[in-house]
Protein backbone atom coordinates (compact mmCIF):
# COMPACT_ATOMS: atom_id res chain seq x y z
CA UNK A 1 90.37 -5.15 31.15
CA UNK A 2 91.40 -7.82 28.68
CA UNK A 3 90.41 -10.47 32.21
CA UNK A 4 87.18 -9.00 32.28
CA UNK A 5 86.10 -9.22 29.49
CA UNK A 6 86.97 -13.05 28.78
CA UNK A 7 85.32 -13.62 31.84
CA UNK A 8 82.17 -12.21 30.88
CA UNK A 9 82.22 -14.03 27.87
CA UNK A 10 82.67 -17.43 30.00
CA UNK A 11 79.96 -16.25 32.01
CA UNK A 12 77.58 -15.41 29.13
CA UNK A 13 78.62 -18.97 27.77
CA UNK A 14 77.89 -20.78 30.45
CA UNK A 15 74.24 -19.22 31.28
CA UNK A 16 73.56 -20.26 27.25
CA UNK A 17 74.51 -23.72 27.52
CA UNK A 18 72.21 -24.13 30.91
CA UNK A 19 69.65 -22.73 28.80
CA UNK A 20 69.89 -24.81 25.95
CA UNK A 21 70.22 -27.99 28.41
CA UNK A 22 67.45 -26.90 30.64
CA UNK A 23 65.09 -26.38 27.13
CA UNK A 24 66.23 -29.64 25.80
CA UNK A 25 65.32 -31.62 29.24
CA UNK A 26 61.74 -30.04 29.19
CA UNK A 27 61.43 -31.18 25.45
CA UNK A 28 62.54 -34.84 26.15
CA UNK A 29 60.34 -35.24 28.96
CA UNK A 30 57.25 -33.81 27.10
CA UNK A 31 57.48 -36.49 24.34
CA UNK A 32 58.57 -38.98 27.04
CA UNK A 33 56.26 -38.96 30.08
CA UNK A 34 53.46 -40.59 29.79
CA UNK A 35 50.51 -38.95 32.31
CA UNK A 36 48.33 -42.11 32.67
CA UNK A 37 49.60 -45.56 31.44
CA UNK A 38 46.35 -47.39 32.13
CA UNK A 39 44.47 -45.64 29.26
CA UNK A 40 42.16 -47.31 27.42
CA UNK A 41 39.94 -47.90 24.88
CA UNK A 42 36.02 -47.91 24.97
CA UNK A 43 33.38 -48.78 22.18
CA UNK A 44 30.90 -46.04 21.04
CA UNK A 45 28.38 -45.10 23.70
CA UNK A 46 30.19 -46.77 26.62
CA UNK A 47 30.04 -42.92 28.02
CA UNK A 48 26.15 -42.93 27.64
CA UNK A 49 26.44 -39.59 26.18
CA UNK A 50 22.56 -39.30 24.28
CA UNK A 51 22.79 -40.31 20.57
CA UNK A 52 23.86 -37.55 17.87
CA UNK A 53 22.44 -36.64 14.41
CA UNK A 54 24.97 -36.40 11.70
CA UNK A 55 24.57 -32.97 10.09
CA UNK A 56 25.86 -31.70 7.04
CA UNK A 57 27.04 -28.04 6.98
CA UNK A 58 24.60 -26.95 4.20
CA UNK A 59 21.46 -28.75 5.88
CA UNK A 60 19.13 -26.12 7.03
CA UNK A 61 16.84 -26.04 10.11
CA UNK A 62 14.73 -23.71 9.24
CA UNK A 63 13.89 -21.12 12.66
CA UNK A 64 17.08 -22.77 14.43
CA UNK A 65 18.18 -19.75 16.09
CA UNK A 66 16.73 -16.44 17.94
CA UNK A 67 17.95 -13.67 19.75
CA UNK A 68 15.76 -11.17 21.76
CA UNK A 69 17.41 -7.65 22.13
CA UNK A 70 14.97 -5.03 23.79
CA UNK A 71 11.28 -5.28 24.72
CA UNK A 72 8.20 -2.53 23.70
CA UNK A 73 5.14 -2.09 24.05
CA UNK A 74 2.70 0.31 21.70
CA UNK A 75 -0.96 1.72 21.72
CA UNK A 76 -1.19 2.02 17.95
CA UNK A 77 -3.59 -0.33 15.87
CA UNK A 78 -2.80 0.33 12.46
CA UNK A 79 -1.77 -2.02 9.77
CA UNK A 80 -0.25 -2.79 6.25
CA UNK A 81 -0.45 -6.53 7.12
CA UNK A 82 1.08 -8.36 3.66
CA UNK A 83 2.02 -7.52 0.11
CA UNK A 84 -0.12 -4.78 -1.27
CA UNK A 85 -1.67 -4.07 2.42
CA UNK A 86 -4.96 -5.88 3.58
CA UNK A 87 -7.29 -5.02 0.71
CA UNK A 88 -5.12 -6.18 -2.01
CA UNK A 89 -4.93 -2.82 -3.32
CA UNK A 90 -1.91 -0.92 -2.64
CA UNK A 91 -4.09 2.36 -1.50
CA UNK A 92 -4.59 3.63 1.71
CA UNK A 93 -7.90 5.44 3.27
CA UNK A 94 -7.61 7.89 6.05
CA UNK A 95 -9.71 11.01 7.40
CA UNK A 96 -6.57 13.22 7.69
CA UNK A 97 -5.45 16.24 6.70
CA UNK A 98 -1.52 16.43 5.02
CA UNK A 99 0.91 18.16 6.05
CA UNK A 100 3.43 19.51 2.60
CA UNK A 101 4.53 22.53 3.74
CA UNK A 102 7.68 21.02 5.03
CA UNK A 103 9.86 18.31 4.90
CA UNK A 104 8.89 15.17 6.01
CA UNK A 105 11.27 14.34 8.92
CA UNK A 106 13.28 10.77 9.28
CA UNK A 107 12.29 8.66 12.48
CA UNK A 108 14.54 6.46 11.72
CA UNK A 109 16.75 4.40 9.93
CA UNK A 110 18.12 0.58 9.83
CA UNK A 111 20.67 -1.02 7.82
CA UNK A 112 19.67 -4.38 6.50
CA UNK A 113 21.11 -6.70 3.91
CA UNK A 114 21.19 -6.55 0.12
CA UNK A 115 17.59 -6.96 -1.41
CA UNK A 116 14.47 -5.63 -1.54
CA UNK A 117 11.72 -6.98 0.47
CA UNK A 118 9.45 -4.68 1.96
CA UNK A 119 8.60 -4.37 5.54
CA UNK A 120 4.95 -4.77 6.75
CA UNK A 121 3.81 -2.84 9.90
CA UNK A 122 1.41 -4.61 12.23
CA UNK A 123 -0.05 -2.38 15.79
CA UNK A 124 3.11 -0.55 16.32
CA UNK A 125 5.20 -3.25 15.15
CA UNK A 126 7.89 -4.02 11.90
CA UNK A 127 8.21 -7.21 10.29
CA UNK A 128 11.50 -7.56 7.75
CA UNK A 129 12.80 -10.68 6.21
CA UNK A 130 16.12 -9.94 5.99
CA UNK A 131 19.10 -11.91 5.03
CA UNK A 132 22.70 -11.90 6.57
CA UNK A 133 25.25 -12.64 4.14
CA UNK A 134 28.68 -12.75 7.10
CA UNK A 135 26.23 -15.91 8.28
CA UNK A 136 24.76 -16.43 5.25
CA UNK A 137 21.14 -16.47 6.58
CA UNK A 138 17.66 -15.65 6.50
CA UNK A 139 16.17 -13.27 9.15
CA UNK A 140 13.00 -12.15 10.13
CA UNK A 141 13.62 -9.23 11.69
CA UNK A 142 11.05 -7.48 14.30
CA UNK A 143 11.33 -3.46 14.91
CA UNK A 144 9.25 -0.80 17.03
CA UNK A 145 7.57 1.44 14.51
CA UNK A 146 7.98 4.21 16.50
CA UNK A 147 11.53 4.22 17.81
CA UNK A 148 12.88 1.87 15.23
CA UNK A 149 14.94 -0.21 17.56
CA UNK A 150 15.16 -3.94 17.08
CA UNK A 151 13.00 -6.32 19.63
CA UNK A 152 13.86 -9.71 18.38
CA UNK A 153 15.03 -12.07 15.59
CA UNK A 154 14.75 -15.12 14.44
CA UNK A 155 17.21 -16.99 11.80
CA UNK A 156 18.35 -19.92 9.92
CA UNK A 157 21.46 -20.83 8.25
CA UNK A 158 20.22 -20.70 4.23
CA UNK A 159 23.76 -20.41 1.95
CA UNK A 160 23.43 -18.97 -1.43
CA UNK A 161 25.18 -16.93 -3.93
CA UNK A 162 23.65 -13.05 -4.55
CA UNK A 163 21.42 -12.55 -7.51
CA UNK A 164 21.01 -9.15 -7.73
CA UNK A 165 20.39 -8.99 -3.78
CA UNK A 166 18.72 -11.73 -1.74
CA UNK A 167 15.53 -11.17 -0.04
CA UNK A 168 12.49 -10.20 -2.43
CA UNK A 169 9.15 -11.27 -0.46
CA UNK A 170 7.12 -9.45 2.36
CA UNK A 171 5.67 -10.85 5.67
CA UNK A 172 2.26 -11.86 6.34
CA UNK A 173 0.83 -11.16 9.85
CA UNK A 174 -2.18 -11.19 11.95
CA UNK A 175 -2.67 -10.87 15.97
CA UNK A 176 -1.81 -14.88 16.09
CA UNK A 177 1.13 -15.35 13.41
CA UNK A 178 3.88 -13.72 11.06
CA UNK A 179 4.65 -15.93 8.38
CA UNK A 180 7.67 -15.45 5.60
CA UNK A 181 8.84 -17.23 2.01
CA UNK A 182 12.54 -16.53 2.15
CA UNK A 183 14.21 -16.67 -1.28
CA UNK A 184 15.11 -20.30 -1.92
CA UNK A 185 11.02 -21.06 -0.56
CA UNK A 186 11.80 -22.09 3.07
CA UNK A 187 8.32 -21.02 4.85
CA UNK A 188 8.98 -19.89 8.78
CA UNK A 189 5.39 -19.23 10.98
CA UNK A 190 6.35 -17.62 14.37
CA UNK A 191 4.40 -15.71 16.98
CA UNK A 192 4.39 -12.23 16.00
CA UNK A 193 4.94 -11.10 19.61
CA UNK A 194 7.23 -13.13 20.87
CA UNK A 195 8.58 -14.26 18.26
CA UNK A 196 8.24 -18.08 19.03
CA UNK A 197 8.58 -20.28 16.20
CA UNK A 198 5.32 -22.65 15.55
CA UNK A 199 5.99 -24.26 11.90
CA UNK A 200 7.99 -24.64 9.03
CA UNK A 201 7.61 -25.66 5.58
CA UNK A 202 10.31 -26.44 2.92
CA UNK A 203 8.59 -25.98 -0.17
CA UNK A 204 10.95 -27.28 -2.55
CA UNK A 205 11.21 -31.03 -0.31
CA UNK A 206 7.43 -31.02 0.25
CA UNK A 207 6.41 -29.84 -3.19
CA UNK A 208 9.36 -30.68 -5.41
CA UNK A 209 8.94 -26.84 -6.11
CA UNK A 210 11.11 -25.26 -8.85
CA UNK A 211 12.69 -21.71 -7.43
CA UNK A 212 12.94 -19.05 -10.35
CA UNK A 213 15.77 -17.66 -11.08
CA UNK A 214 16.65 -14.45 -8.88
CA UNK A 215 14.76 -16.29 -6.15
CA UNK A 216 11.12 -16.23 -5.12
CA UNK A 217 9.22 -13.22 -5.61
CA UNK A 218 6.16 -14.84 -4.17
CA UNK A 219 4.54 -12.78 -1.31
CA UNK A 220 2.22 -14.86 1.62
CA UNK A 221 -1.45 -14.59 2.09
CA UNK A 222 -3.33 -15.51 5.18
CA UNK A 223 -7.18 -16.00 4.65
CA UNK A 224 -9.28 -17.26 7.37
CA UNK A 225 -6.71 -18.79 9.41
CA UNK A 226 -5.02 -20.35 6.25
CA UNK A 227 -1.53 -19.73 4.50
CA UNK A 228 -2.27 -19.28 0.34
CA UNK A 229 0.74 -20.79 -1.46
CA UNK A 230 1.35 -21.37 -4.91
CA UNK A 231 4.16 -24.10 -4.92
CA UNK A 232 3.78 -25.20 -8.51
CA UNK A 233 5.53 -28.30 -7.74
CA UNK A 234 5.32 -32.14 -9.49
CA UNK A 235 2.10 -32.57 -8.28
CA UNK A 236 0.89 -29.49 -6.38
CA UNK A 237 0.12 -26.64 -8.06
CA UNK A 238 -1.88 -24.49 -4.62
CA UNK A 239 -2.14 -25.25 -1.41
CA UNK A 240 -3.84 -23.71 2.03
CA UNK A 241 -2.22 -24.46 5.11
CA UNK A 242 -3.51 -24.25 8.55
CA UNK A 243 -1.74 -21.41 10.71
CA UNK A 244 -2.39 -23.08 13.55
CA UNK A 245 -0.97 -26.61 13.04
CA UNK A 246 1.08 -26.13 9.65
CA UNK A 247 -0.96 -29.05 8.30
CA UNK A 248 -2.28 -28.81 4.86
CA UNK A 249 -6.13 -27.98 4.84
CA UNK A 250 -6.69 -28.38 1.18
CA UNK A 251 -5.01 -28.21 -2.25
CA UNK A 252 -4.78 -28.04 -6.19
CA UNK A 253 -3.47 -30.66 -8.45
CA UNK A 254 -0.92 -29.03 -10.87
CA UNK A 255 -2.78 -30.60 -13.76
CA UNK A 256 -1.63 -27.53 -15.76
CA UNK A 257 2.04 -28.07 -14.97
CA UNK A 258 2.89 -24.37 -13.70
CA UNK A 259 6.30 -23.60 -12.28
CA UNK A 260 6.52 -20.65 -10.02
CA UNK A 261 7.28 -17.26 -10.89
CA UNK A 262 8.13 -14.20 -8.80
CA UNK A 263 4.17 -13.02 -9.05
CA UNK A 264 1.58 -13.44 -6.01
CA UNK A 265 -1.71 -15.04 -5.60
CA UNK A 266 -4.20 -12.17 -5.82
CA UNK A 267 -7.58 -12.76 -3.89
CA UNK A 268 -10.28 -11.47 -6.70
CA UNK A 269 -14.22 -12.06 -7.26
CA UNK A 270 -14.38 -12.80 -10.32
CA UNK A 271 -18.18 -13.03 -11.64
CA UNK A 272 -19.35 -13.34 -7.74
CA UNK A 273 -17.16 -16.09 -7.04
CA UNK A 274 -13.92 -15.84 -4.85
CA UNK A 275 -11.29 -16.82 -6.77
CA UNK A 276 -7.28 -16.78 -5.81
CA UNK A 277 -6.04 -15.69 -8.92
CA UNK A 278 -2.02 -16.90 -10.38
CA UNK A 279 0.39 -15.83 -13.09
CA UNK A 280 2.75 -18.62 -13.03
CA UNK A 281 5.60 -19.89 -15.54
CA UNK A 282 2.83 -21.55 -17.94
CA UNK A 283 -0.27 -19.51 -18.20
CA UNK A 284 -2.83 -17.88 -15.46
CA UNK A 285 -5.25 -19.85 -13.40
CA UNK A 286 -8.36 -19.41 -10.93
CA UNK A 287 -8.60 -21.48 -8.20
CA UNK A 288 -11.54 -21.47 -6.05
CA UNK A 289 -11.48 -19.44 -2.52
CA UNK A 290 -14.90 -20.53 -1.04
CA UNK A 291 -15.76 -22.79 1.31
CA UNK A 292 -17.91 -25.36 -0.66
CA UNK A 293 -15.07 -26.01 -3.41
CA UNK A 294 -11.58 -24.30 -2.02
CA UNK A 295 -8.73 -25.23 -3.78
CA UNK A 296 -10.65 -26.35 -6.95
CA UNK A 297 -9.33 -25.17 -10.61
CA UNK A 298 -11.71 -23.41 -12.10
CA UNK A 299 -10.06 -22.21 -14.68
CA UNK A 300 -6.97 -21.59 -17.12
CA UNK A 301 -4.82 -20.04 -19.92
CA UNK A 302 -1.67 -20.67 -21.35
CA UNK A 303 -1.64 -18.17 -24.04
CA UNK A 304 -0.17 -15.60 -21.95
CA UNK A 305 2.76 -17.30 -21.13
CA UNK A 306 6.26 -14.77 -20.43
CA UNK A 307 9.66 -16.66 -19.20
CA UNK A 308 9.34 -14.36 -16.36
CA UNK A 309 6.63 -12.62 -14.10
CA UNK A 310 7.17 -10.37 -11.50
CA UNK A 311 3.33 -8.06 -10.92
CA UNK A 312 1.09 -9.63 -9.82
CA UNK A 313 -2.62 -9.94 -11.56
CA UNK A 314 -4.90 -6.82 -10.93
CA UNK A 315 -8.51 -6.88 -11.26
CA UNK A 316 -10.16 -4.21 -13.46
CA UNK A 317 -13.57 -5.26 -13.31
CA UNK A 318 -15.76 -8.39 -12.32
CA UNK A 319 -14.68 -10.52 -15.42
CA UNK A 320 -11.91 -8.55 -16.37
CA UNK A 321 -8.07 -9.41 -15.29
CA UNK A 322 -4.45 -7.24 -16.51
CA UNK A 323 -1.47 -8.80 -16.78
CA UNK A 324 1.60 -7.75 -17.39
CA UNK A 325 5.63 -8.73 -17.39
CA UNK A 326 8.91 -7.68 -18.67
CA UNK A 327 11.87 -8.69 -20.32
CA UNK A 328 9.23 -7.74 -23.88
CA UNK A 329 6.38 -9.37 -22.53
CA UNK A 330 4.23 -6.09 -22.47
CA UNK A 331 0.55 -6.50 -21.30
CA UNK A 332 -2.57 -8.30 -22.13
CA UNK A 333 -6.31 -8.06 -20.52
CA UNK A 334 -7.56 -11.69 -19.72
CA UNK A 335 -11.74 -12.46 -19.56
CA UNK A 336 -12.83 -14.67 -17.03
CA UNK A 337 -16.93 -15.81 -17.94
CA UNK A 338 -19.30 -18.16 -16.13
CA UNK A 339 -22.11 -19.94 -17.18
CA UNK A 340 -23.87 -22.88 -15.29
CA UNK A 341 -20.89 -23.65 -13.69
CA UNK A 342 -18.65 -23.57 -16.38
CA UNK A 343 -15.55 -21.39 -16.43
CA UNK A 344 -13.94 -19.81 -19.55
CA UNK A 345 -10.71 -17.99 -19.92
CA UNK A 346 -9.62 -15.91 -22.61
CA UNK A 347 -6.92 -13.44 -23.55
CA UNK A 348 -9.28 -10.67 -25.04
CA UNK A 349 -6.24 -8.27 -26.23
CA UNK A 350 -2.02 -8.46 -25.88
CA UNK A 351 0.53 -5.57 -26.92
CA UNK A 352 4.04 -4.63 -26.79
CA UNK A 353 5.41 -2.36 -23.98
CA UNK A 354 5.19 0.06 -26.33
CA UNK A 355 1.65 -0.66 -27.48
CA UNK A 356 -0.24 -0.17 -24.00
CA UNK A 357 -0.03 -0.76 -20.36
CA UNK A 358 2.94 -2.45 -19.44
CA UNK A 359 4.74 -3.09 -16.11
CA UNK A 360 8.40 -5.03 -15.64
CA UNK A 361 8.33 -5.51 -11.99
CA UNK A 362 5.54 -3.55 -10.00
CA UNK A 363 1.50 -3.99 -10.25
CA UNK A 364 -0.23 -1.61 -11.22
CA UNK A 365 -2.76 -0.14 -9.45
CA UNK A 366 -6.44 0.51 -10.05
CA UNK A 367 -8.04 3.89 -8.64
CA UNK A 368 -10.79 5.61 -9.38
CA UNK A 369 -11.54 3.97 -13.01
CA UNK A 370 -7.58 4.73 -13.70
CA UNK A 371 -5.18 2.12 -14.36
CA UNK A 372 -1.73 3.26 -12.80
CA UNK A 373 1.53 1.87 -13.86
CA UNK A 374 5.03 2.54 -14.95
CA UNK A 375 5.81 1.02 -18.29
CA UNK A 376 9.40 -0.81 -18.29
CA UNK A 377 12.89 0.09 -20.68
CA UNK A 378 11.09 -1.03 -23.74
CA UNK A 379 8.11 1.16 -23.09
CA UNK A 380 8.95 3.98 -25.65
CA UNK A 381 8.61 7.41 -25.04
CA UNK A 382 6.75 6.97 -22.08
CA UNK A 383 9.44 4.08 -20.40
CA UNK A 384 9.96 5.10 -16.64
CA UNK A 385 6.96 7.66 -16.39
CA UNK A 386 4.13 7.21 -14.12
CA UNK A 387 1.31 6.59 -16.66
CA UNK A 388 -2.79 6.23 -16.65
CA UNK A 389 -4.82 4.28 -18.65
CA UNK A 390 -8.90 3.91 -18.54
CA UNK A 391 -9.54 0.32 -17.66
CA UNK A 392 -11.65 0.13 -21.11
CA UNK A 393 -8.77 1.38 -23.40
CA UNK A 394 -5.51 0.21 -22.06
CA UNK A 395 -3.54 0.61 -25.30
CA UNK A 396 -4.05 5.08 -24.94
CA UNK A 397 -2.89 6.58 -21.78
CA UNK A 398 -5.02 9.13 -20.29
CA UNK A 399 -2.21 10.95 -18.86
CA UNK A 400 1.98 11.07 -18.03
CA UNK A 401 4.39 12.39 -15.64
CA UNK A 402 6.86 14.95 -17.17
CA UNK A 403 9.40 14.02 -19.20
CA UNK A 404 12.18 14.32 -16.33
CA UNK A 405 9.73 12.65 -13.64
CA UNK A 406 11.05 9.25 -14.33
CA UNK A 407 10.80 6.49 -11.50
CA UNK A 408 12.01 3.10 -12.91
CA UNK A 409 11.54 -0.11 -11.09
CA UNK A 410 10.55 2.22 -8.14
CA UNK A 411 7.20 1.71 -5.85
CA UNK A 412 4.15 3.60 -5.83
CA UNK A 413 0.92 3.68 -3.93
CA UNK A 414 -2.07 6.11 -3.11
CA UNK A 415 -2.95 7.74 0.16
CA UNK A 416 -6.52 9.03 -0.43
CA UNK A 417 -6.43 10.95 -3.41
CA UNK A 418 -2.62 11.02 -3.57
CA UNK A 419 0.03 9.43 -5.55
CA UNK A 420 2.93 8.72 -3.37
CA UNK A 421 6.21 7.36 -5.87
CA UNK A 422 9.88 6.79 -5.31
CA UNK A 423 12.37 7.00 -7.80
CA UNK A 424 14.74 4.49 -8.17
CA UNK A 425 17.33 6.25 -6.59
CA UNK A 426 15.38 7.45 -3.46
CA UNK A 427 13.85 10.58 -4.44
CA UNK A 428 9.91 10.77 -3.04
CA UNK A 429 7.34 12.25 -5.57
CA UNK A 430 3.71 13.50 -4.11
CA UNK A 431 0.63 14.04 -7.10
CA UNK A 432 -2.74 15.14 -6.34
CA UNK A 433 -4.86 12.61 -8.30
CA UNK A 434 -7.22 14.66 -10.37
CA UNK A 435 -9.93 12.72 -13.25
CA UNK A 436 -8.21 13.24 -15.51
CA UNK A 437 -4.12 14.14 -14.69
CA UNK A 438 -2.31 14.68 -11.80
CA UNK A 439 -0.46 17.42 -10.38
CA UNK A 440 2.72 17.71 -8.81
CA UNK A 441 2.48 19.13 -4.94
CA UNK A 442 5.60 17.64 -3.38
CA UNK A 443 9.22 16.14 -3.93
CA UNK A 444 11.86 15.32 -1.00
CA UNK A 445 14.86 13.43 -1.58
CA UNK A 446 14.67 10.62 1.25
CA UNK A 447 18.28 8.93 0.48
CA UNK A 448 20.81 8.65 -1.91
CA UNK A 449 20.01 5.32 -2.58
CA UNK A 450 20.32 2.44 -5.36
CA UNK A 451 17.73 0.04 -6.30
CA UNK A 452 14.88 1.40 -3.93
CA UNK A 453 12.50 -0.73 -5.51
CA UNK A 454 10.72 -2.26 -2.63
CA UNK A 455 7.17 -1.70 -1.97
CA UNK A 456 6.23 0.83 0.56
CA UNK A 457 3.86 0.53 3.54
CA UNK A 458 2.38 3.18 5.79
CA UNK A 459 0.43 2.86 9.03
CA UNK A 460 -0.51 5.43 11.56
CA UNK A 461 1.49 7.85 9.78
CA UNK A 462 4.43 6.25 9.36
CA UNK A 463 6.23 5.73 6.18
CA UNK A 464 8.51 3.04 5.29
CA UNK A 465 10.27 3.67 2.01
CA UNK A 466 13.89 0.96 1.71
CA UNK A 467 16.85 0.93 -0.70
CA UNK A 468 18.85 -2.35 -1.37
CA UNK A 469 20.53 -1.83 2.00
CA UNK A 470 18.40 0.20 4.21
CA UNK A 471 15.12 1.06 5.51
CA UNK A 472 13.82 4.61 6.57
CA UNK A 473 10.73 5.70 8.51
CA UNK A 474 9.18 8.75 7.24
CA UNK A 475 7.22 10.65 10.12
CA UNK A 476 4.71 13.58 9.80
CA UNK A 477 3.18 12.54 6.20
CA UNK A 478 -0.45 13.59 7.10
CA UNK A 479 -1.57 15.21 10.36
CA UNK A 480 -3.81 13.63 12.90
CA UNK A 481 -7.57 14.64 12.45
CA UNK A 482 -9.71 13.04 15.54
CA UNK A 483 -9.00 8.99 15.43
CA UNK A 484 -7.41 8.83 11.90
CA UNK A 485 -4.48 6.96 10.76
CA UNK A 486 -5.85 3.98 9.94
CA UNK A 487 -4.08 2.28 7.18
CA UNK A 488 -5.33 -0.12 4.54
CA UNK A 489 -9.13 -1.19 4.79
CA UNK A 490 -9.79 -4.42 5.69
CA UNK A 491 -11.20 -6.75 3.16
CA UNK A 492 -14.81 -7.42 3.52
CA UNK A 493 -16.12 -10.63 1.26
């Protein structure tokens, strides 16, 4: 046994040292042989390989890159084409009847990334600008309204750091063009179809535009075939852009050195002349909208000047103009007069949050010779409530919600004669407007959600209601009556 064993162990020796030698030969002739000895070496270009463009890895081509994932096709026609829908207003007409005697079901749902930009709903189609945070882009997202299911997107590499959420700012479209503002002011025009990209705009290398802190807040407009924008750069303080070309058409010195804020340009006629209306870092202006004089200033105030503005200007009456802001700002009612030409602008009355209407980050809305609004953290006793004031005494509200109906940053709008609100925290309140209160006729919790504070839309009766990370389609809000379901009325000048 003793034999057999030493012989094994010669054995297993010997089969080791082969190993070893066999390993080391491979080794030695890796490092040794040399494949090709006639190598060598050729100047730049000698391969005539087409010449490159250095690239550095936070440039940003704005549109680079899109994917198509399913095609659609849809009968429906109605719209809530940009920020506030297509007559400015944030209400909604229809000739339906409603439906509250059940839950309104969910269509469907999509999970998006952190923010709060509101999706716009064009014939049977969704617009979102998104943003991607694993690829640390922009997005503009395109959905069926019906089925929910994503056609196509289109994206660009954007890096930045989260500021409570990214994307703030809703899509503009028409039957030619969607056009977005993505947070640090990159400008993307596509086909809203296909989804083809036709211009770009950087607005902070063409305008030497200042973006606010938390990122822009600025929605797009598209008037006759142009883009509104309210850069506020150096030297350009608006500007209209052809759709077609991307070329500017006409635009506004910034002789009143504005920077931008989160606020919108409002479209207003202001003493019978069309005016596109801004709240700015600096003051408000009027700019002209017509034909014979676009893009002149017409006029301007600096007295109502907050760090920060997110709501957007409303318009009370043909002269008359709210304003309001957080962060203590409260509210003030700005006079616009005309006389042979000559424009004057004049804060008429200011308060405190606590003094009258106020608004931190939604605009109010005008129905029916009622001012609606929700008056921010500093608002008093009435802070979160949905709140009415009569557009000739907004320092006394008219009425309140009850004392445990309160909504915070959350949206609101009005669908024929009701109020339609979302708490903060995804819970949807209904009121039947009356003349003078409301009443309550409805409450569904939608989600369990944080930071819902992104406009809604609605079109053909759909509802799109989002959180900071997802969007849900509300189905069945108001029953069919003959060809109803239009959405928004479109703006007649």
């Amino acid at each position: 046994m003793c034999f057999v064993k030493r012989k094994q162990k010669k054995l297993i020796a010997l089969i080791t040292f082969l190993i070893i030698l066999i390993y080391t030969g491979v080794i030695l002739f890796w490092h040794l042989y040399t494949p090709n000895d006639n190598i060598a070496m050729q100047n730049p270009g000698a391969d005539n390989r087409p010449e490159g463009k250095s690239r550095n890895t936070d440039d940003v081509i704005i549109g680079e890159f899109f994917m198509r994932y399913a095609e659609t096709s849809s009968s429906l026609k109605g719209a809530w084409n940009c920020f506030r829908g297509c007559d400015y207003k944030n209400r909604v007409r229809t000739d339906a009847t409603y439906n509250f005697s059940s839950n309104f079901s969910v269509q469907w749902k999509v999970e998006t990334g952190e923010g709060y930009a509101a999706p716009i709903i064009y014939n049977g189609l969704v617009y979102l600008l998104d943003y991607d945070e694993n690829l640390k882009s922009d997005a503009l997202r395109c959905f069926s309204l019906e089925s929910g299911v994503e056609l196509w997107r289109r994206w660009y590499r954007a890096p930045m750091k989260r500021n409570h959420g990214f994307s703030r700012t809703a899509p503009a479209v028409t039957e030619k063009y969607v056009i977005t503002i993505g947070p640090t002011g990159y400008v993307m025009c596509c086909n809203p179809i296909t989804g083809n990209l036709l211009w770009t705009l950087d607005m902070a290398k063409q305008f030497d535009t200042e973006v606010p802190h938390w990122y822009s807040g600025q929605c797009p407009r598209i008037e006759d075939n142009q883009l509104i924008l309210a850069p506020a750069g150096k030297e350009t303080l608006m500007v209209g852009i052809d759709c077609e070309t991307g070329e500017i058409a006409w635009q506004t010195p910034n002789s009143i050195a504005f920077k931008m804020s989160h606020s919108s340009v409002m479209p207003m006629t202001l003493q019978g002349k069309r005016t596109y209306v801004y709240a700015g870092i600096g003051g408000v202006c009027g700019v002209s909208a017509e034909t014979a004089d676009k893009g002149k200033l017409l006029w301007s105030v600096d007295t109502w000047n907050p760090s920060v503005v997110a709501p957007s200007p409303l318009q009370i009456s043909s002269g008359e103009i709210v304003l309001t802001a957080g962060y203590g700002a409260g509210g003030a009612l700005l006079q616009v007069k005309q006389n042979d030409g000559k424009w004057l602008a004049t804060i008429a009355d200011r308060y405190k949050p606590n003094e009258g209407l106020s608004s931190e980050q939604q605009t109010p809305i005008l129905y029916e010779q009622m001012v609606i609004t929700i008056p921010p953290k500093d608002g008093g006793e009435i802070r979160g409530k949905l709140v009415a004031y009569s557009p000739a005494n907004l320092r006394t509200p008219i009425w309140k919600s009850a004392a445990d109906e309160r909504f915070g940053l959350g949206p609101y709008f009005v669908i024929d004669n009701h109020l339609f609100a979302l708490k903060e925290d995804g819970e949807l309140y209904i009121y039947l407007l009356q003349q003078r209160g409301m009443k309550l006729v409805k409450k569904q919790r939608i989600m369990n959600g944080q930071d819902a504070w992104a406009p809604m839309t609605f079109a053909n009766g759909y509802l799109l209601v989002r959180d900071n990370y997802w969007v849900y389609c509300m189905k069945e809000i108001i029953i069919k009556s003959g060809d109803a379901m239009m959405s928004c009325v479109a703006h007649k000048k």
